[in-house]
Protein backbone atom coordinates (compact mmCIF):
# COMPACT_ATOMS: atom_id res chain seq x y z
CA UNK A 1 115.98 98.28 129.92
CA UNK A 2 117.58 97.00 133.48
CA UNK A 3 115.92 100.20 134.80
CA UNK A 4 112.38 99.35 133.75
CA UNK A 5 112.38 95.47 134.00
CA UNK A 6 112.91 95.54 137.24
CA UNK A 7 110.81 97.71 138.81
CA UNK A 8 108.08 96.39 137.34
CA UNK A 9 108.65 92.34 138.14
CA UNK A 10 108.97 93.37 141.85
CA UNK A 11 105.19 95.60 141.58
CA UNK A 12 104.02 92.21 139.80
CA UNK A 13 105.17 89.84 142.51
CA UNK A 14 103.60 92.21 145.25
CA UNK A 15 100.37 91.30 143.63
CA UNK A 16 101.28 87.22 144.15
CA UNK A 17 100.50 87.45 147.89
CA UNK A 18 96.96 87.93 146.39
CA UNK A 19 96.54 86.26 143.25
CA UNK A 20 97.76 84.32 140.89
CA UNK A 21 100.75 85.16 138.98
CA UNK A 22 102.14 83.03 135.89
CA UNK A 23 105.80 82.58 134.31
CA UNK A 24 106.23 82.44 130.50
CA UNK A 25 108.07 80.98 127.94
CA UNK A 26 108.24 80.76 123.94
CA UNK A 27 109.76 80.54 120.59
CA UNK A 28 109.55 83.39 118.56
CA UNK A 29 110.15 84.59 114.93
CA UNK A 30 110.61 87.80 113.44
CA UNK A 31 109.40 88.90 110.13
CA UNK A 32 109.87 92.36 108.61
CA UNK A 33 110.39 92.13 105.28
CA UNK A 34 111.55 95.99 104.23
CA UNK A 35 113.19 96.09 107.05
CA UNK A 36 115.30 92.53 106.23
CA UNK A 37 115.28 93.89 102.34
CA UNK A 38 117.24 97.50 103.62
CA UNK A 39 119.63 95.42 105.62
CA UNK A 40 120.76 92.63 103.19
CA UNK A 41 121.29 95.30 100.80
CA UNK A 42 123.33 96.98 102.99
CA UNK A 43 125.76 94.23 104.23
CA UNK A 44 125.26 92.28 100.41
CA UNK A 45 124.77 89.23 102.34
CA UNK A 46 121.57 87.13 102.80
CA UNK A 47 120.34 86.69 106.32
CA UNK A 48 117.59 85.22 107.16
CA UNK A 49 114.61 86.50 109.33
CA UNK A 50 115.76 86.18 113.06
CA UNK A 51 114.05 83.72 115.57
CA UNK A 52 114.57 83.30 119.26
CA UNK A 53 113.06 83.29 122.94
CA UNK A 54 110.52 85.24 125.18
CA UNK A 55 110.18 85.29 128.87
CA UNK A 56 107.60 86.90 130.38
CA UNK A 57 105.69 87.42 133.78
CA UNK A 58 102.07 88.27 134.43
CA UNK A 59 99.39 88.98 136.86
CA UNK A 60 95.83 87.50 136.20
CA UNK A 61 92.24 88.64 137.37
CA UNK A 62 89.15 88.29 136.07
CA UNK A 63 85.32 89.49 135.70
CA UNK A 64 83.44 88.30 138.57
CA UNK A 65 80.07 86.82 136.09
CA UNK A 66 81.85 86.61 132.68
CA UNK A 67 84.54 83.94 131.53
CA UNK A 68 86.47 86.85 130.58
CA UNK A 69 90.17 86.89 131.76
CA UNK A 70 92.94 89.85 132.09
CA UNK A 71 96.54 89.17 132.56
CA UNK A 72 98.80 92.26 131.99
CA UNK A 73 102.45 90.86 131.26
CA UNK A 74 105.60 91.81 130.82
CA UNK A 75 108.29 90.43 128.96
CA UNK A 76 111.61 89.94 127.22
CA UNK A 77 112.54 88.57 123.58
CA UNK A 78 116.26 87.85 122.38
CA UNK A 79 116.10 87.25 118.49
CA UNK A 80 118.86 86.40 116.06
CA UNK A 81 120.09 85.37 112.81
CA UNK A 82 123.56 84.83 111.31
CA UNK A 83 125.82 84.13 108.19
CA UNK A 84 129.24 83.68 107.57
CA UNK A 85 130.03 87.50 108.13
CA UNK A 86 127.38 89.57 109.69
CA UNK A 87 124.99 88.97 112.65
CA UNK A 88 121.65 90.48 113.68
CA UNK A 89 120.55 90.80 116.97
CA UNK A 90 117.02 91.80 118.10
CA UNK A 91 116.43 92.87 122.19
CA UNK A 92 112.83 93.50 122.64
CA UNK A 93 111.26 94.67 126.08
CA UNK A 94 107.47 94.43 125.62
CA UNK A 95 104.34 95.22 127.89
CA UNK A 96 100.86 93.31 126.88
CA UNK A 97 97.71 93.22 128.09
CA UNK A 98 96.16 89.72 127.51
CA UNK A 99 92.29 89.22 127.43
CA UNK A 100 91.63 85.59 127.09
CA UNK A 101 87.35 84.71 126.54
CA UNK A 102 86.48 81.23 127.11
CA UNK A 103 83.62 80.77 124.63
CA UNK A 104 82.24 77.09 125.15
CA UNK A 105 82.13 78.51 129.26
CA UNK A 106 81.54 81.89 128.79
CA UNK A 107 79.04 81.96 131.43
CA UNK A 108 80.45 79.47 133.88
CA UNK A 109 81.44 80.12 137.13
CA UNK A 110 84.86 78.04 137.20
CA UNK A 111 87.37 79.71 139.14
CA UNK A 112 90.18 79.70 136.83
CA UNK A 113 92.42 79.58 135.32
CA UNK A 114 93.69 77.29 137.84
CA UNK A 115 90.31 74.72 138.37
CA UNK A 116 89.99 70.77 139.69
CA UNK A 117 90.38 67.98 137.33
CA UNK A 118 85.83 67.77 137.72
CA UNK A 119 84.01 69.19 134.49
CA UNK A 120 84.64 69.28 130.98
CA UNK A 121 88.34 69.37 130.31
CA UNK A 122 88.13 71.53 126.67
CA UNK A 123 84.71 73.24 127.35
CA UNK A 124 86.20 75.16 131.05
CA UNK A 125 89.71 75.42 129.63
CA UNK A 126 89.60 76.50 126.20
CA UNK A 127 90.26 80.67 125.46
CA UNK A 128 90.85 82.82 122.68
CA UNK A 129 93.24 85.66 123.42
CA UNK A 130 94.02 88.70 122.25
CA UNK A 131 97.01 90.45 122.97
CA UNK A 132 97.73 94.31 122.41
CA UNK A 133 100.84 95.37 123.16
CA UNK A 134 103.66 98.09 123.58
CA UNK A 135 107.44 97.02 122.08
CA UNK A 136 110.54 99.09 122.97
CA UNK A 137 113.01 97.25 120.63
CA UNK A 138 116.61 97.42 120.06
CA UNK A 139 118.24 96.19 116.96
CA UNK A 140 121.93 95.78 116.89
CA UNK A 141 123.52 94.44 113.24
CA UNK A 142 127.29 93.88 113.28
CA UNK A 143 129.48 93.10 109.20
CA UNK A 144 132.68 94.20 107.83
CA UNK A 145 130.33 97.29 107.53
CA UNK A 146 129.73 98.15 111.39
CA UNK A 147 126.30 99.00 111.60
CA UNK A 148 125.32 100.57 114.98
CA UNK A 149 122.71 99.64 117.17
CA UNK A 150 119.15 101.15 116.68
CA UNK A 151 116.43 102.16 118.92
CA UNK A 152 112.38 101.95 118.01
CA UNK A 153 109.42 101.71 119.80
CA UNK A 154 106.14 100.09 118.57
CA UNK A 155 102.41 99.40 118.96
CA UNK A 156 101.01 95.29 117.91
CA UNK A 157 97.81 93.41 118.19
CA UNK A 158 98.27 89.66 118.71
CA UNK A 159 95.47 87.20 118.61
CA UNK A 160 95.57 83.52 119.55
CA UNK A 161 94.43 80.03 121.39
CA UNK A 162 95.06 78.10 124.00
CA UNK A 163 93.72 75.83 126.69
CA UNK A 164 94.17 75.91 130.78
CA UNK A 165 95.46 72.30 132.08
CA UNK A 166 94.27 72.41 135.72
CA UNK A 167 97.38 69.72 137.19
CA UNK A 168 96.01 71.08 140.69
CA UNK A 169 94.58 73.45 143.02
CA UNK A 170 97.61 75.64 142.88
CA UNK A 171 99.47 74.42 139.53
CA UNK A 172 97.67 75.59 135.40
CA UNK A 173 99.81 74.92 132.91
CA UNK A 174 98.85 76.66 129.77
CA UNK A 175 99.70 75.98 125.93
CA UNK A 176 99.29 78.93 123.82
CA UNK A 177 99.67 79.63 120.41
CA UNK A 178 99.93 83.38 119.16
CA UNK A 179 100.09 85.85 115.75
CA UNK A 180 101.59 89.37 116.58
CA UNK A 181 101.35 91.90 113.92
CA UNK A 182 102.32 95.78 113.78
CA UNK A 183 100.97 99.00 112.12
CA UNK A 184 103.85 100.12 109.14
CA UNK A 185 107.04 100.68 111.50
CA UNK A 186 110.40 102.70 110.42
CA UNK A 187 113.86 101.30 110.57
CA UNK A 188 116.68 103.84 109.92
CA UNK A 189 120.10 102.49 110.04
CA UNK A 190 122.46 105.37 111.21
CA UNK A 191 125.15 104.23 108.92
CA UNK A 192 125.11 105.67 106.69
CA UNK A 193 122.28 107.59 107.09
CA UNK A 194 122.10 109.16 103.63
CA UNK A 195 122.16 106.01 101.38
CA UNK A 196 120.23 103.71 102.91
CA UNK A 197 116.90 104.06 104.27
CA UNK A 198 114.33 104.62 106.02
CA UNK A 199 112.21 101.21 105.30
CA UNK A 200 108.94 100.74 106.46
CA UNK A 201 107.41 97.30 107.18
CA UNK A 202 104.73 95.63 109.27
CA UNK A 203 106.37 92.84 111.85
CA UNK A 204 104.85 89.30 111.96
CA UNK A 205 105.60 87.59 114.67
CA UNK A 206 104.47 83.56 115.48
CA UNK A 207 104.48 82.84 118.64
CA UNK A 208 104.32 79.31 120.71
CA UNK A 209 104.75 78.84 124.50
CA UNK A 210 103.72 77.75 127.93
CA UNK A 211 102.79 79.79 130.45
CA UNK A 212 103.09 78.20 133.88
CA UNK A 213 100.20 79.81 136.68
CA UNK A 214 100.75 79.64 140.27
CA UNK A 215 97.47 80.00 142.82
CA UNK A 216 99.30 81.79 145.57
CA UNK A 217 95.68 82.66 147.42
CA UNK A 218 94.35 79.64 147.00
CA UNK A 219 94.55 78.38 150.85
CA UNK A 220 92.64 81.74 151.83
CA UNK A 221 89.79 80.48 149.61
CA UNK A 222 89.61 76.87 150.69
CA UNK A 223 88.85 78.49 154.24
CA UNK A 224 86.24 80.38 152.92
CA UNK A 225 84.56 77.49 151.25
CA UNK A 226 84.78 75.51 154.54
CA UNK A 227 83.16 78.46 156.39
């Protein structure tokens, strides 16, 4: 995952110099319930559904006439859930492309998300988003029964609100509240193999965070306004 991550924060901070970029952060849960159903069976113990963190980092841009807004991201969840003998732990790597519409300014010209404290506060900085995405996930549940770690990859569509908070010219911060959901997806634990699974389940995922958006090019357009 080292391999990837990397790579790709250092193309998305070559893009700050022009842009805007913004840092994320949220609580997340984790809801599959085949999936959950295989694996208590399996270990005989009740665990609950695993919650956690996400960190993410994305660019933003927008259409020049529309209030519509595009901020690829990409990010990292760490999920997890215990009981007295057995632990699961969730690692997922994730690439979205967020489209947020602002529909009470859809035909403004506000040049967010980052905008002056002047106008309407909830009309300019209100957005629905949605949010498809690619998952690489990695699932790793340890018992007196030693399962071993799995590997799956996934497609989900997330859709969601939130509202820009312009603090100043260079500074948005950004509540957001999101639903994640995924087409039927197959867990197979490899041990053993031949008694237990596969399971297929759809994965709900609530998620509620901050994004934080920097203006790095906003000096270059104050000198254009003064021209």
């Amino acid at each position: 995952m080292k391999k990837i991550i990397v790579p790709l924060i250092l193309f998305l901070f070559s893009f700050s110099l022009f842009g805007q970029i913004g840092i994320n952060g949220a609580y997340k849960t984790f809801a599959a319930d085949e999936w959950m159903e295989l694996i208590n069976g399996f270990t005989d113990i009740n665990i609950d559904s695993p919650n956690g963190y996400y960190i993410g980092l994305d660019y933003w841009f927008r259409l020049k006439q529309k209030r519509i807004e595009f901020l690829p991201e990409i990010g990292y969840s760490s999920l997890s859930a215990n009981s007295s003998s057995s632990n699961i732990e969730i690692n997922l790597l994730a690439f979205h492309f967020n489209t947020n519409i602002y529909p009470l300014d859809f035909k403004g010209d506000c040049d967010c998300p980052t905008w002056s404290k002047g106008g309407k506060f909830f009309e300019k900085g209100f957005f629905i988003q949605l949010s498809p995405g690619i998952i690489k996930s990695n699932i790793d549940i340890s018992s007196d029964t030693q399962l071993t770690d799995e590997k799956t990859s996934y497609f989900e569509i997330g859709m969601g609100a939130g509202i820009d908070i312009g603090i100043s010219d260079f500074v948005t911060l950004t509540p957001i509240v999101k639903y994640y959901i995924t087409p039927k997806t197959e867990y197979w634990p490899s041990e053993p193999a031949t008694d237990f699974g596969p399971a297929k389940s759809n994965i709900k995922q609530l998620y509620a965070g901050l994004r934080v958006g920097f203006r790095f090019d906003e000096k270059k357009n104050r000198r254009r306004r003064r021209k």
